[in-house]
N, C-alpha and C. Protein backbone atom coordinates (compact mmCIF):
# COMPACT_ATOMS: atom_id res chain seq x y z
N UNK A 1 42.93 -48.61 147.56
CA UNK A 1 41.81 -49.38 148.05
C UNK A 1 40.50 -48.70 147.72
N UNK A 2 40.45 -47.54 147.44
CA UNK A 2 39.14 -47.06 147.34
C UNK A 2 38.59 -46.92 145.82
N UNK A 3 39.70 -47.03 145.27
CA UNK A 3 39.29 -47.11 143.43
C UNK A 3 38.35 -48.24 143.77
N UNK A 4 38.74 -49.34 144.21
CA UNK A 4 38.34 -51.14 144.53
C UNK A 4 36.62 -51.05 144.69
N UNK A 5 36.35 -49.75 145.41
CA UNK A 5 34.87 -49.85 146.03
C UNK A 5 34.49 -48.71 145.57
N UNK A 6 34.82 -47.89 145.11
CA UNK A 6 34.01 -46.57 144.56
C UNK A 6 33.91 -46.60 142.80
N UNK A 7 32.82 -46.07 142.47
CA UNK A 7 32.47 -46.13 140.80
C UNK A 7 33.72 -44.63 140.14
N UNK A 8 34.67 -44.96 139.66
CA UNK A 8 35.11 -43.78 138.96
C UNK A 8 34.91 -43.45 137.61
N UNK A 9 35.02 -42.56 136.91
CA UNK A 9 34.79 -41.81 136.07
C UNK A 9 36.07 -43.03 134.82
N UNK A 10 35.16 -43.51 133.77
CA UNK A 10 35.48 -44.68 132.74
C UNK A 10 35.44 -43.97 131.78
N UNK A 11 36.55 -44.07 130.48
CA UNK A 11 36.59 -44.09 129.04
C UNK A 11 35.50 -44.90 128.47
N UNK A 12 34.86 -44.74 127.23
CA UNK A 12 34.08 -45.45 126.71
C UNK A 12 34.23 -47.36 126.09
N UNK A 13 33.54 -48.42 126.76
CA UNK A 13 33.87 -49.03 126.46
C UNK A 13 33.86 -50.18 125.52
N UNK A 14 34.09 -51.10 124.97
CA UNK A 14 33.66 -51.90 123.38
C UNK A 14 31.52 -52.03 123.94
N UNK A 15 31.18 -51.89 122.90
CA UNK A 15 29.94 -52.02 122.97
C UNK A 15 29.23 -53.31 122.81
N UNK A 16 28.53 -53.66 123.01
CA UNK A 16 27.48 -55.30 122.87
C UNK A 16 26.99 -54.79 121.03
N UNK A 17 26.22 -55.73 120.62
CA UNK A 17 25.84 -55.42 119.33
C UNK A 17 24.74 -54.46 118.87
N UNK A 18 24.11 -53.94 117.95
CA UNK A 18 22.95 -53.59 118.01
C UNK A 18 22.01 -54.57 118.26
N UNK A 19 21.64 -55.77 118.08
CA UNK A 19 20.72 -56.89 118.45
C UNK A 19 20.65 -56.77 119.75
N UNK A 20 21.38 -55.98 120.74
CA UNK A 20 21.06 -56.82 121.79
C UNK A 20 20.25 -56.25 122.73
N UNK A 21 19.90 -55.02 121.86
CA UNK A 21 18.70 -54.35 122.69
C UNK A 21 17.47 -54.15 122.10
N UNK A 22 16.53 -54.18 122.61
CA UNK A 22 15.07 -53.80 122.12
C UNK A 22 14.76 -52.49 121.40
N UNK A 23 13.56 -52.56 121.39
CA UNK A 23 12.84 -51.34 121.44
C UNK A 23 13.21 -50.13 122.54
N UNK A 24 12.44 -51.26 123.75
CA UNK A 24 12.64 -50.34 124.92
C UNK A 24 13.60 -50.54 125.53
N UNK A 25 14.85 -49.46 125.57
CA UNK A 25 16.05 -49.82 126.10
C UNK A 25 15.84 -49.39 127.59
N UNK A 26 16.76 -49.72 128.34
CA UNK A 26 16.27 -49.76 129.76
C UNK A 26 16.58 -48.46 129.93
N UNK A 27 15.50 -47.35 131.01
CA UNK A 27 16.27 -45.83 131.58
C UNK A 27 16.89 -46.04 132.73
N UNK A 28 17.68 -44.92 132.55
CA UNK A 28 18.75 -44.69 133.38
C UNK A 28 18.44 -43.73 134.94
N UNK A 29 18.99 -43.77 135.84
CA UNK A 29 18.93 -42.95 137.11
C UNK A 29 19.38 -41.13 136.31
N UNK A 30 18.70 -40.07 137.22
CA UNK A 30 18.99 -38.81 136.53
C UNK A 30 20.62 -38.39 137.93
N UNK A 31 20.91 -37.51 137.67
CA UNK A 31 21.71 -37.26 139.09
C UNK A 31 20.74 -36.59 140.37
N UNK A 32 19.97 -36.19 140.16
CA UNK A 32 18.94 -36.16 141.12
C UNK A 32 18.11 -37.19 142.00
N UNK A 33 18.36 -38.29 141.37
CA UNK A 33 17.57 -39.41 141.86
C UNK A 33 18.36 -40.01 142.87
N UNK A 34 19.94 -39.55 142.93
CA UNK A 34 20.83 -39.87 143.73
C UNK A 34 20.81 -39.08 145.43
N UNK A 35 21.42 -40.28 146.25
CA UNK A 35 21.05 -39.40 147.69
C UNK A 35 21.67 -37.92 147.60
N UNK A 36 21.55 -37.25 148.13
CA UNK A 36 21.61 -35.78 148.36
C UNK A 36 22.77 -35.92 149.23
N UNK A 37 23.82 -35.20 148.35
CA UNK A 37 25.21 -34.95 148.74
C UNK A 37 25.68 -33.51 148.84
N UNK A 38 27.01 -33.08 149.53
CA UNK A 38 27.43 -31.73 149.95
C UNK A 38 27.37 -30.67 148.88
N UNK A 39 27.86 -31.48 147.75
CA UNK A 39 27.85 -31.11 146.04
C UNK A 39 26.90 -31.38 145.31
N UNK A 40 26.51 -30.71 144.31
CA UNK A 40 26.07 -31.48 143.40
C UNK A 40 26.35 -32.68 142.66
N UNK A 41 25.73 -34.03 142.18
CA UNK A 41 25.93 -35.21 141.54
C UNK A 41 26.11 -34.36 140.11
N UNK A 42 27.08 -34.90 138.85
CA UNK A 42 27.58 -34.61 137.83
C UNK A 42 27.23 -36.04 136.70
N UNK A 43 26.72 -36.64 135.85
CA UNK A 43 26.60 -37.64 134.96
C UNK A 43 26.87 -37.43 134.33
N UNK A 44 28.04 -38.90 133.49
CA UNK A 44 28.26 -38.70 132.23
C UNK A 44 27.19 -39.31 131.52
N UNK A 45 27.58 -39.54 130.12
CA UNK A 45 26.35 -40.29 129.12
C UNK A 45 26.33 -41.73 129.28
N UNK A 46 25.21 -42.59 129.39
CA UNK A 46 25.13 -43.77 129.23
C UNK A 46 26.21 -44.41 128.17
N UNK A 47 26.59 -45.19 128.59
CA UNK A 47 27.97 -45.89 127.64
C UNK A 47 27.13 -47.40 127.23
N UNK A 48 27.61 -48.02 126.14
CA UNK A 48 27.51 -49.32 125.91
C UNK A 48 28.49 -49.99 126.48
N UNK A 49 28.31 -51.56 126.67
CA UNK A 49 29.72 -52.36 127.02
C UNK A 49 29.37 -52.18 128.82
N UNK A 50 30.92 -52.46 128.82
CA UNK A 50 31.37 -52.56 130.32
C UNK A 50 32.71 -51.37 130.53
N UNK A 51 32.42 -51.07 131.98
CA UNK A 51 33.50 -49.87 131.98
C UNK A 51 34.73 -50.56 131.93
N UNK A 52 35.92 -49.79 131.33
CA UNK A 52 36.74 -50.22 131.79
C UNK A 52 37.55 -50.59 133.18
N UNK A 53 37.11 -50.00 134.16
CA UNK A 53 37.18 -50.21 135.47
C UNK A 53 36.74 -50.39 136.54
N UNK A 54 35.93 -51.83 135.85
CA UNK A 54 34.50 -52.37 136.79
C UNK A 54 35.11 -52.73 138.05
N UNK A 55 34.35 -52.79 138.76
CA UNK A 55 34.63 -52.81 140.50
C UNK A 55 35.21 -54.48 140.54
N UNK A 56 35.89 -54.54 141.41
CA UNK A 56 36.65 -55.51 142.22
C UNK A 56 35.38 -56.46 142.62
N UNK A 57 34.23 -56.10 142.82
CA UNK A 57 33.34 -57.03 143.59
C UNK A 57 32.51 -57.83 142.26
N UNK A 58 31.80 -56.88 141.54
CA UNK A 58 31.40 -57.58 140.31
C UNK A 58 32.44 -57.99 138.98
N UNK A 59 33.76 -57.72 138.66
CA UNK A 59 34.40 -57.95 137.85
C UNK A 59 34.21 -59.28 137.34
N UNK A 60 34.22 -59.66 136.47
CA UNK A 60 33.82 -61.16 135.60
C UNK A 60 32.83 -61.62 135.66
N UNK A 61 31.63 -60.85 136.56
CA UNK A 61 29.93 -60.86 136.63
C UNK A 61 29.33 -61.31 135.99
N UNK A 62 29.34 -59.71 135.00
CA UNK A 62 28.62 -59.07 134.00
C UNK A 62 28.72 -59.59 132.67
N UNK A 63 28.18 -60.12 132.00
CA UNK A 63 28.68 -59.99 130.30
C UNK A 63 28.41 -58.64 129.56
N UNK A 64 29.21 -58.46 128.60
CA UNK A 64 29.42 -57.28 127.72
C UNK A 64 28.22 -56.70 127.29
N UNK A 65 27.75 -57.95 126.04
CA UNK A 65 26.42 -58.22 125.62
C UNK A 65 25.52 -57.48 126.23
N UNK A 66 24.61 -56.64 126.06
CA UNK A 66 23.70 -56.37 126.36
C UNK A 66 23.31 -55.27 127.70
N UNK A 67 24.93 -54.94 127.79
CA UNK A 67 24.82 -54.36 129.32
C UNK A 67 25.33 -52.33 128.45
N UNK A 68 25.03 -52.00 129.49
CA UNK A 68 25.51 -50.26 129.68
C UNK A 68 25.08 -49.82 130.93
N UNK A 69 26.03 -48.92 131.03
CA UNK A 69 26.35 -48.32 132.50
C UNK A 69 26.50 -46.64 132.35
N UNK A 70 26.40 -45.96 134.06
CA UNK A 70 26.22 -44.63 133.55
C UNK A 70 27.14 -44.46 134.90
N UNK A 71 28.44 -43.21 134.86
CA UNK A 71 29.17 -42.74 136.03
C UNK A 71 28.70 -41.60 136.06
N UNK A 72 28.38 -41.24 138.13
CA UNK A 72 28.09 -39.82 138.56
C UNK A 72 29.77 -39.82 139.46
N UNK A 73 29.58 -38.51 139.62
CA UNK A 73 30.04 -38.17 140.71
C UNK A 73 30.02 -37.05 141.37
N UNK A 74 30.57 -36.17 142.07
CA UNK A 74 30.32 -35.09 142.93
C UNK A 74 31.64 -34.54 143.64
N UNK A 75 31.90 -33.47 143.56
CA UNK A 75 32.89 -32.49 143.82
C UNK A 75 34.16 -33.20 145.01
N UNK A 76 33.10 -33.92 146.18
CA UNK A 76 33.98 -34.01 147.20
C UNK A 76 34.25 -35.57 147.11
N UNK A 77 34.71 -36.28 145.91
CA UNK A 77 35.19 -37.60 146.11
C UNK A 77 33.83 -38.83 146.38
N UNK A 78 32.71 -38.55 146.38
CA UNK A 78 31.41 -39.42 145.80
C UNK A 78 31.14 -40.01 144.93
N UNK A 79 30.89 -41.07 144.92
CA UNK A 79 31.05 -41.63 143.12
C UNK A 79 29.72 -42.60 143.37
N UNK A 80 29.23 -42.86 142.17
CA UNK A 80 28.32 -43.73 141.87
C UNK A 80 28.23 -44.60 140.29
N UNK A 81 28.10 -45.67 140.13
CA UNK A 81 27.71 -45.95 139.10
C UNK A 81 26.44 -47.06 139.17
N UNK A 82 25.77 -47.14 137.79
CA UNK A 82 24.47 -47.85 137.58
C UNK A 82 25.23 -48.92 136.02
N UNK A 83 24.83 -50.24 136.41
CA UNK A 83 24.94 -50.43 135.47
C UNK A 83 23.82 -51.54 135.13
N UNK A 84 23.15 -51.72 133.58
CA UNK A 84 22.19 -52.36 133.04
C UNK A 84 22.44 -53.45 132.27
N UNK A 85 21.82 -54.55 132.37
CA UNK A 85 22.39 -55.36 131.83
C UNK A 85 20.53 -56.11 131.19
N UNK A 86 20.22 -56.24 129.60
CA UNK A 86 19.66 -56.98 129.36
C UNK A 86 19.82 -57.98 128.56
N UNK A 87 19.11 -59.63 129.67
CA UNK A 87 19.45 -60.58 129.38
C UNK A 87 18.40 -61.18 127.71
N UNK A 88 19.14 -62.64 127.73
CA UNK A 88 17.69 -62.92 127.11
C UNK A 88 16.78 -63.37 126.60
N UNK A 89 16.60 -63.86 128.24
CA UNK A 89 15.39 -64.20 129.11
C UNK A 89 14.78 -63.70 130.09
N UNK A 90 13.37 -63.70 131.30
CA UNK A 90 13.43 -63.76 132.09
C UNK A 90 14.58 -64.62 133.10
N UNK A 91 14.73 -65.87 133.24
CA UNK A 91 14.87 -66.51 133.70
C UNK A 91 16.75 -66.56 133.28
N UNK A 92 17.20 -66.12 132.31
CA UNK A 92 18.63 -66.07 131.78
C UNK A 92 18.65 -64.17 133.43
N UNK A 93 18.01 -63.47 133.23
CA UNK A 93 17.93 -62.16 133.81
C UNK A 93 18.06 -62.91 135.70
N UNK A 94 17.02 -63.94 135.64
CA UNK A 94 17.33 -64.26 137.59
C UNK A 94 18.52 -64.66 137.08
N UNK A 95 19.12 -65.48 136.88
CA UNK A 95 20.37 -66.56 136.75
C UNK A 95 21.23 -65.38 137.26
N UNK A 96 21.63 -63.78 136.48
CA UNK A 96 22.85 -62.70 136.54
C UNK A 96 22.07 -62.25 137.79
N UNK A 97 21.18 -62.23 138.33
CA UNK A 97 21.12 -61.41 139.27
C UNK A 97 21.37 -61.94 140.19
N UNK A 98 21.50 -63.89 139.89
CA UNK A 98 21.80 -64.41 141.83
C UNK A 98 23.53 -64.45 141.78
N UNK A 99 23.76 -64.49 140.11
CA UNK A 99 25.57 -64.33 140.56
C UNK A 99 25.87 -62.59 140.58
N UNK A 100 25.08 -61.53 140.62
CA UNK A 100 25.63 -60.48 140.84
C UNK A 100 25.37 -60.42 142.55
N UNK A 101 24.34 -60.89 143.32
CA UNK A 101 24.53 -60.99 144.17
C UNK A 101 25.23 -61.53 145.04
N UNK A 102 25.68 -62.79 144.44
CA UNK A 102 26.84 -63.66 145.38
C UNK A 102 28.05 -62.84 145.37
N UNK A 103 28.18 -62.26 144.75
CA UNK A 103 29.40 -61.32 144.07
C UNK A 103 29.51 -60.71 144.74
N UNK A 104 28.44 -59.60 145.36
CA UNK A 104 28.46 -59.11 146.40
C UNK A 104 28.86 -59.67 147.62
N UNK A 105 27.82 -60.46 148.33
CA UNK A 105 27.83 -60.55 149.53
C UNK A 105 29.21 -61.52 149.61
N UNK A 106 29.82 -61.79 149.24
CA UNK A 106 31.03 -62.33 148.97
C UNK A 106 32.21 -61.61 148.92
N UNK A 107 31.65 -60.46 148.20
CA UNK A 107 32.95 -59.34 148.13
C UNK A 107 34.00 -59.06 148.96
N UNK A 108 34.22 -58.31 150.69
CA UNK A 108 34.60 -58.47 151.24
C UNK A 108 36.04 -59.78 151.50
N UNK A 109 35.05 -60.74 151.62
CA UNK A 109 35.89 -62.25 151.63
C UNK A 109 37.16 -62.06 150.56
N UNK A 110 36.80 -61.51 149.76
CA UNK A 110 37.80 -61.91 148.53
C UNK A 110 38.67 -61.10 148.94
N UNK A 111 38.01 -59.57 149.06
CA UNK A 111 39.10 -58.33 149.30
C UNK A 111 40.03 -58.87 150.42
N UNK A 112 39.48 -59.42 151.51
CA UNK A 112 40.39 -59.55 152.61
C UNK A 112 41.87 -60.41 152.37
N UNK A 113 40.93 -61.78 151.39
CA UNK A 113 42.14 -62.86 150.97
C UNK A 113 43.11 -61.90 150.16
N UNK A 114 42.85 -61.01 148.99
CA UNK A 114 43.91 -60.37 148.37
C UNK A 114 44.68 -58.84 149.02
N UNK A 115 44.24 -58.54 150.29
CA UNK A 115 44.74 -57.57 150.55
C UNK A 115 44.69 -57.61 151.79
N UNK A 116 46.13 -58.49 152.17
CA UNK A 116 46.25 -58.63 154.09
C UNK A 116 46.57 -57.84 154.73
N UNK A 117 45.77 -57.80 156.03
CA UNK A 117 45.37 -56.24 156.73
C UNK A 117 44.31 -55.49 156.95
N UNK A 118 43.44 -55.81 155.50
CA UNK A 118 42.25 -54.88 155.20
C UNK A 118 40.94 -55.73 156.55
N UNK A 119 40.50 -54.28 157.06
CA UNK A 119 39.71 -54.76 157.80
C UNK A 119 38.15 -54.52 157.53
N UNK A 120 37.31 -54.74 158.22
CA UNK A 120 35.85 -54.31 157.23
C UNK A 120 34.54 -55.44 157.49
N UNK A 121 33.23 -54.69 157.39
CA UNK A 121 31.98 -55.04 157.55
C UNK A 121 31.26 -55.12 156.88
N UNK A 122 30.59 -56.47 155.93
CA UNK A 122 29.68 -56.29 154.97
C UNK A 122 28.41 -56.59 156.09
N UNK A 123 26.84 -56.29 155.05
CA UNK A 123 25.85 -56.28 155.85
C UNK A 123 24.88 -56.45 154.60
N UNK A 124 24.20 -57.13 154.85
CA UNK A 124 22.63 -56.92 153.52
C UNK A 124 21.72 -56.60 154.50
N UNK A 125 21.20 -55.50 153.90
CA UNK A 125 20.22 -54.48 154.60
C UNK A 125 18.68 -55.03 154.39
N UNK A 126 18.75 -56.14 153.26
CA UNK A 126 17.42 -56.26 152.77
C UNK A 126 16.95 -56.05 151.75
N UNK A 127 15.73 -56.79 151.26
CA UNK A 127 15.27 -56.74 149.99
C UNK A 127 14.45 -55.33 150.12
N UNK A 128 14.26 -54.87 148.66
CA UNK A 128 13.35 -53.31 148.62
C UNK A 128 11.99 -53.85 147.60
N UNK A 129 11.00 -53.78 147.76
CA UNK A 129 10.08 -54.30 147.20
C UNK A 129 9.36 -53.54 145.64
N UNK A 130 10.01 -54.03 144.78
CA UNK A 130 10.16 -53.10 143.04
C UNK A 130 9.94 -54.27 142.33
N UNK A 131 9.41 -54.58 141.30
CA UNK A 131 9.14 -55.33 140.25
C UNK A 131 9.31 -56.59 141.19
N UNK A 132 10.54 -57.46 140.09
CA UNK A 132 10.75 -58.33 140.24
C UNK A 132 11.70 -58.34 141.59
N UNK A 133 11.95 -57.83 142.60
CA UNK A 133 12.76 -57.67 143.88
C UNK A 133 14.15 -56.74 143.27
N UNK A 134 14.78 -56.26 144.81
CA UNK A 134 16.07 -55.37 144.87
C UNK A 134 16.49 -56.12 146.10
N UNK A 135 17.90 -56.22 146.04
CA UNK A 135 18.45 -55.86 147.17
C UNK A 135 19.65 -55.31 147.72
N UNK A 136 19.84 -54.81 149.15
CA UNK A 136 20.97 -53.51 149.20
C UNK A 136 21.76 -54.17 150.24
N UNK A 137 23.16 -53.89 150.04
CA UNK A 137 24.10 -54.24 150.84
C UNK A 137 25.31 -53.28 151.54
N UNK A 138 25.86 -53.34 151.97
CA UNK A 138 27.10 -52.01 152.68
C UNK A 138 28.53 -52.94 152.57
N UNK A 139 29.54 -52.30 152.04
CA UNK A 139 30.62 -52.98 152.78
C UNK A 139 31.69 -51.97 153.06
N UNK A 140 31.93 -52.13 154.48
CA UNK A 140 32.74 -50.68 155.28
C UNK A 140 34.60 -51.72 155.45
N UNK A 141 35.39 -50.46 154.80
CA UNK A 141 36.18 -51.31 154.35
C UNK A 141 37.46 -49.92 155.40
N UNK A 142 38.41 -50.21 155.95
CA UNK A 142 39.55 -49.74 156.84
C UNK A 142 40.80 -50.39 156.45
N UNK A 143 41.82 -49.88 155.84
CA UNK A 143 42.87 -50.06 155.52
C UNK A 143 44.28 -49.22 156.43
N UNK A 144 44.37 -50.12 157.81
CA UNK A 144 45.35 -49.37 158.38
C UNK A 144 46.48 -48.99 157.62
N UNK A 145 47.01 -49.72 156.83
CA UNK A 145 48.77 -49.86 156.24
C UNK A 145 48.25 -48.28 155.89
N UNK A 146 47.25 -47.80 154.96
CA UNK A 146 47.22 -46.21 154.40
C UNK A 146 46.54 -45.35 154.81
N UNK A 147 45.81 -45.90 156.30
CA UNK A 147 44.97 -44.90 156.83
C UNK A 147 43.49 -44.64 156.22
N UNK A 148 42.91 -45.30 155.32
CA UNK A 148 42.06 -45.02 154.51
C UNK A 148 40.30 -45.62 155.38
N UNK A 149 39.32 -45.55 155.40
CA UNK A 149 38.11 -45.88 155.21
C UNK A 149 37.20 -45.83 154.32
N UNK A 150 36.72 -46.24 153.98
CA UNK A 150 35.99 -46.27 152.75
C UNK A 150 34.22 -47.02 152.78
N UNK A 151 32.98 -46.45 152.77
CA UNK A 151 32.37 -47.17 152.52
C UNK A 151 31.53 -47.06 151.22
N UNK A 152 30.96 -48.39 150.69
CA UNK A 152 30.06 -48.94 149.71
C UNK A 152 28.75 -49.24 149.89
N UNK A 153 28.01 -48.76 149.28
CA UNK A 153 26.30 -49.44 148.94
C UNK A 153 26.54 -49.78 147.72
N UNK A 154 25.49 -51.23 148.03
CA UNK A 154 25.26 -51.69 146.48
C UNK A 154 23.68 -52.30 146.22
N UNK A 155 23.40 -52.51 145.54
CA UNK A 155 21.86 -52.82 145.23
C UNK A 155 22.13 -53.79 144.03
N UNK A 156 21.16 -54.45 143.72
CA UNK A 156 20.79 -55.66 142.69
C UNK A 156 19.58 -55.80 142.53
N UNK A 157 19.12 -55.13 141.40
CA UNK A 157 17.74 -55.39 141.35
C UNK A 157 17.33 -56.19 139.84
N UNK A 158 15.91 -56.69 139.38
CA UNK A 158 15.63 -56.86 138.28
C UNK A 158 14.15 -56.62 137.66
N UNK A 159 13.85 -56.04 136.53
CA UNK A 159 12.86 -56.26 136.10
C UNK A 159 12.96 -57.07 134.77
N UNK A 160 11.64 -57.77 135.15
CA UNK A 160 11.37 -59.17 133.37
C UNK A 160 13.24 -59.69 133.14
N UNK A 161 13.35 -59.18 131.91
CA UNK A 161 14.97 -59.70 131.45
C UNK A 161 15.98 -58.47 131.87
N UNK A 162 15.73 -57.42 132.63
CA UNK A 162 16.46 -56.57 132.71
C UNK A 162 16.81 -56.19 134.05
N UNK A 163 18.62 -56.36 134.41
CA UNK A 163 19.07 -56.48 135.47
C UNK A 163 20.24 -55.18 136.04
N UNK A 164 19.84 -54.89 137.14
CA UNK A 164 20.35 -53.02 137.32
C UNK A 164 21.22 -53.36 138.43
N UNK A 165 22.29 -52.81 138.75
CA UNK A 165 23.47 -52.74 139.63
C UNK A 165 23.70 -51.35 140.14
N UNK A 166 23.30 -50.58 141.18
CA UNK A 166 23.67 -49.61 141.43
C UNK A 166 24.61 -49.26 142.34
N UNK A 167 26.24 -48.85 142.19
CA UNK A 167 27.33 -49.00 143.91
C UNK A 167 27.53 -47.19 144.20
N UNK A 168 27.57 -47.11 145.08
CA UNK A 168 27.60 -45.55 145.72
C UNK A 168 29.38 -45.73 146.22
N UNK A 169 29.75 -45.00 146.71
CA UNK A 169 30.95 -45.12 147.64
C UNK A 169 31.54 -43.46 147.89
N UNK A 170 32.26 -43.71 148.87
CA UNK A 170 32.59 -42.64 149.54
C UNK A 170 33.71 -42.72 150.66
N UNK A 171 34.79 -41.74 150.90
CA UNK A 171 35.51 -42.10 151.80
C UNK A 171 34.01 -41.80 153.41
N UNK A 172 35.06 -42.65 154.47
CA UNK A 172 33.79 -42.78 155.49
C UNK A 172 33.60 -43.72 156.30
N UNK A 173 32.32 -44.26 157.25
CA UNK A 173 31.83 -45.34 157.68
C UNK A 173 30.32 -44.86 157.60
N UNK A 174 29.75 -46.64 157.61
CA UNK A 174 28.49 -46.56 157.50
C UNK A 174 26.98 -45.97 157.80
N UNK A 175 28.10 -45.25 159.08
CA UNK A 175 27.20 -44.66 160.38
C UNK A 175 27.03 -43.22 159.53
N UNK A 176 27.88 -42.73 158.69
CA UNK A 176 27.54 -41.61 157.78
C UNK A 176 27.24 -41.85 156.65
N UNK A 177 26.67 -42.92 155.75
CA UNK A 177 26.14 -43.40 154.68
C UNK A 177 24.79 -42.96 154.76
N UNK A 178 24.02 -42.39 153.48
CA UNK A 178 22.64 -42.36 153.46
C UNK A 178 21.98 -43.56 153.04
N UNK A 179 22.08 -44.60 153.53
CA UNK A 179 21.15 -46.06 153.63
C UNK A 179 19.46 -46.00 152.92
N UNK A 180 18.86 -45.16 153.71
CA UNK A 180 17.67 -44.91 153.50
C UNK A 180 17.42 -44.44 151.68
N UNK A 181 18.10 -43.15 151.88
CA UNK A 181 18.34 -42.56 150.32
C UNK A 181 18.46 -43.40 149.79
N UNK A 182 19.70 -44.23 149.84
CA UNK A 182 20.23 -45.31 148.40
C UNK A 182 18.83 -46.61 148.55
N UNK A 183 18.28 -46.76 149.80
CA UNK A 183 17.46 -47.93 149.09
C UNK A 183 16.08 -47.07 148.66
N UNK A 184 15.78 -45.44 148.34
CA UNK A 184 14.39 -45.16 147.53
C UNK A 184 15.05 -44.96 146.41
N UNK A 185 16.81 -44.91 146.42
CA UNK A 185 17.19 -44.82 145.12
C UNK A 185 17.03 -45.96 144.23
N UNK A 186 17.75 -47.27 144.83
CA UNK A 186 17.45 -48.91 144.28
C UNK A 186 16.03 -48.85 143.74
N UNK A 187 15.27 -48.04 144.29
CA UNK A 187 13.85 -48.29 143.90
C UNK A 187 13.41 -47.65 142.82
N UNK A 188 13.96 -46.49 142.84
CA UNK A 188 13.63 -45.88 141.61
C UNK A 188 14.18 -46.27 140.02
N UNK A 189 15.44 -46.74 140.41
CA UNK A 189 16.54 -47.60 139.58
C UNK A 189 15.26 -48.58 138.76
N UNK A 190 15.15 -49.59 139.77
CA UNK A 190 14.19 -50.96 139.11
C UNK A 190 13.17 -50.28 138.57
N UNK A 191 12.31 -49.42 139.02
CA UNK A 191 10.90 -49.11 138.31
C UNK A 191 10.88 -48.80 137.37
N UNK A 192 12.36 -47.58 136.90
CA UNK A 192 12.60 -46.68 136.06
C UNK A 192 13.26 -47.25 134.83
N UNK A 193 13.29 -48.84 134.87
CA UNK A 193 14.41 -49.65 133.72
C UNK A 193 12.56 -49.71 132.75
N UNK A 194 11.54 -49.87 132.48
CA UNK A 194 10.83 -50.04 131.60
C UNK A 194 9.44 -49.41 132.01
């Protein structure tokens, strides 16, 4: 259950074309920009494509085209990933960001229908005010059958044609999540794409 909600560490995956990026390709989060954990945050290199083991909540989201993503993680089981996606349009860029959001706040629902038992709390925390808007969500997920807890942040933000996904996760509950951190992180995410 926790692969399902945490970003893990991906092989490299088929790439979008060279056309499908600009000039200015979108930047990436550093591991510092990430909330402040027991460990240090670790990054691999920005990848093209889609990971191979995109999350359960956005899976069939994203298109290939135009997107790349970057995995952190940290000593004690922390994971994060960012992933970028440029569309292309403005308006092609809202379209992925209201189905990456439904995706979200939806998430949960789905997990529950495919995995009876699983218990759990999604929440949207709110929009973060960056370019074109962000917004951050939690979903606190308890799996009696294995004893497990698990929680998720996620964010959705966009600037012009360019659309950023950032999910945190961690074994846990929400009440020990850095909330605050991850939404100056969402923020730095959107500003930092151009």
């Amino acid at each position: 259950m926790s692969a399902a909600l945490t970003a893990a560490a991906a092989a490299p995956a088929a790439a979008g074309g060279p056309t499908a990026y600009s000039a200015a390709v979108p930047r990436f989060l550093a591991p510092g920009d990430l909330p402040a954990a027991s460990t240090p945050w670790t990054a691999d290199p920005v990848r093209k494509g889609l990971p191979a083991d995109e999350s359960f909540c956005t899976a069939g989201t994203t298109p290939a085209t135009g997107t790349r993503y970057r995995d952190f993680r940290t000593e004690l089981d922390t994971t994060a990933r960012q992933t970028t996606t440029v569309a292309a349009t403005p308006a092609k860029a809202a379209q992925l960001a209201d189905r990456l959001r439904l995706a979200v706040e939806t998430c949960l629902d789905r997990m529950k229908a495919g995995y009876p038992g699983l218990e759990g709390e999604a929440f949207h925390h709110g929009p973060v005010d960056v370019e074109e808007g962000a917004n951050v969500y939690s979903i606190d997920t308890h799996d009696p059958e294995v004893g497990s807890t698990d929680i998720a942040l996620w964010s959705v933000g966009r600037d012009g044609r360019t659309v950023t996904v950032v999910q945190w996760g961690q074994l846990g509950e929400l009440d020990g999540a850095p909330l605050a951190a991850f939404q100056r992180t969402t923020a730095t995410a959107v500003a930092r794409l151009h």
